[in-house]
Protein backbone atom coordinates (compact mmCIF):
# COMPACT_ATOMS: atom_id res chain seq x y z
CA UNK A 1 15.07 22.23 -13.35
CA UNK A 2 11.45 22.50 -12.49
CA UNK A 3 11.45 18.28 -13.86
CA UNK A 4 14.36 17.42 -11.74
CA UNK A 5 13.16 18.79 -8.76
CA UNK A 6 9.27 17.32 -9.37
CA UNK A 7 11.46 13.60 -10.04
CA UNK A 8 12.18 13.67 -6.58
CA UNK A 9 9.33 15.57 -4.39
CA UNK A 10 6.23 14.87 -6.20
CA UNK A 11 4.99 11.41 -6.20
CA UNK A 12 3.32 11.29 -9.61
CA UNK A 13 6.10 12.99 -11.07
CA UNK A 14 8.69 10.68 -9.35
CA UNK A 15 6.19 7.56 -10.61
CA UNK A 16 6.42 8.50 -13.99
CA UNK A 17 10.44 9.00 -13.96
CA UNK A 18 11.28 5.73 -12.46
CA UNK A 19 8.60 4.13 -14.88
CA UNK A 20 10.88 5.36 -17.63
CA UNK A 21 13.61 4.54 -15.88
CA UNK A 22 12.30 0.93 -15.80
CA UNK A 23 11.54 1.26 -19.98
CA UNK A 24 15.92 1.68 -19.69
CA UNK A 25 15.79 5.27 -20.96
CA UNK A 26 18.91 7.63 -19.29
CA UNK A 27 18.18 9.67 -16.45
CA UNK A 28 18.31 12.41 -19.21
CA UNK A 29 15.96 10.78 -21.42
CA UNK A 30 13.57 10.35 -18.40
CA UNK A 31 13.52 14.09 -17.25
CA UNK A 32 12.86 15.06 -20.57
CA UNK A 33 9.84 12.89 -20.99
CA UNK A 34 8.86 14.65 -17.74
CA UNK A 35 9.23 17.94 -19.26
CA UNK A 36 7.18 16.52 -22.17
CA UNK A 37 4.30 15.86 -20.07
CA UNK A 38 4.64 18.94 -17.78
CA UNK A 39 4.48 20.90 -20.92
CA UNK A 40 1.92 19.16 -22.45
CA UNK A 41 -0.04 19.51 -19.01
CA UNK A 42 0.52 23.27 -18.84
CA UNK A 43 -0.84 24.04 -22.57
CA UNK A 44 -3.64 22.19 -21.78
CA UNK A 45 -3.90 24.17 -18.46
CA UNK A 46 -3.77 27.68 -20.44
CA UNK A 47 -5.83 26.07 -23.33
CA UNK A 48 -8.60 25.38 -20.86
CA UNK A 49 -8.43 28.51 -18.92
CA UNK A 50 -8.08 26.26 -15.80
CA UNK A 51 -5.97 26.12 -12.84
CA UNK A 52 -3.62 23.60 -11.77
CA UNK A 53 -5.34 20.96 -8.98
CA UNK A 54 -4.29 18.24 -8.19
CA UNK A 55 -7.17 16.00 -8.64
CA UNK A 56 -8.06 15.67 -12.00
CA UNK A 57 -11.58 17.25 -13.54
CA UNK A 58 -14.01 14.68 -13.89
CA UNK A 59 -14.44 12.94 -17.00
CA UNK A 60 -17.33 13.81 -19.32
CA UNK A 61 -20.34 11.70 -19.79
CA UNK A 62 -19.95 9.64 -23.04
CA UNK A 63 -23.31 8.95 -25.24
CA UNK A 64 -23.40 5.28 -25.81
């Protein structure tokens, strides 16, 4: 529920469905690639030991 809800009120959530939309996946198919990515957002939330923001952290500097 929490993807179908986010498909419609958040932007970047509602960005990402209609993008699969546009790949011609189902409406199904596309809320469960959102709950993919929410999941995959949350582990990586508790994996961290971070909070949710809404502005991503800032990328670390790369040795080149």
């Amino acid at each position: 529920m929490s993807a179908q809800v986010a498909s419609r009120c958040c932007p970047t959530s509602k960005t990402y469905h209609d993008r699969k939309r546009a790949e011609n996946k189902t409406h199904k198919q596309a809320v469960i690639a959102l709950v993919r990515r929410r999941l995959n957002v949350l582990w990586a939330l508790i994996r961290d030991g971070r909070t949710f923001e809404i502005t991503p952290p800032p990328n670390p500097v790369t040795l080149g």
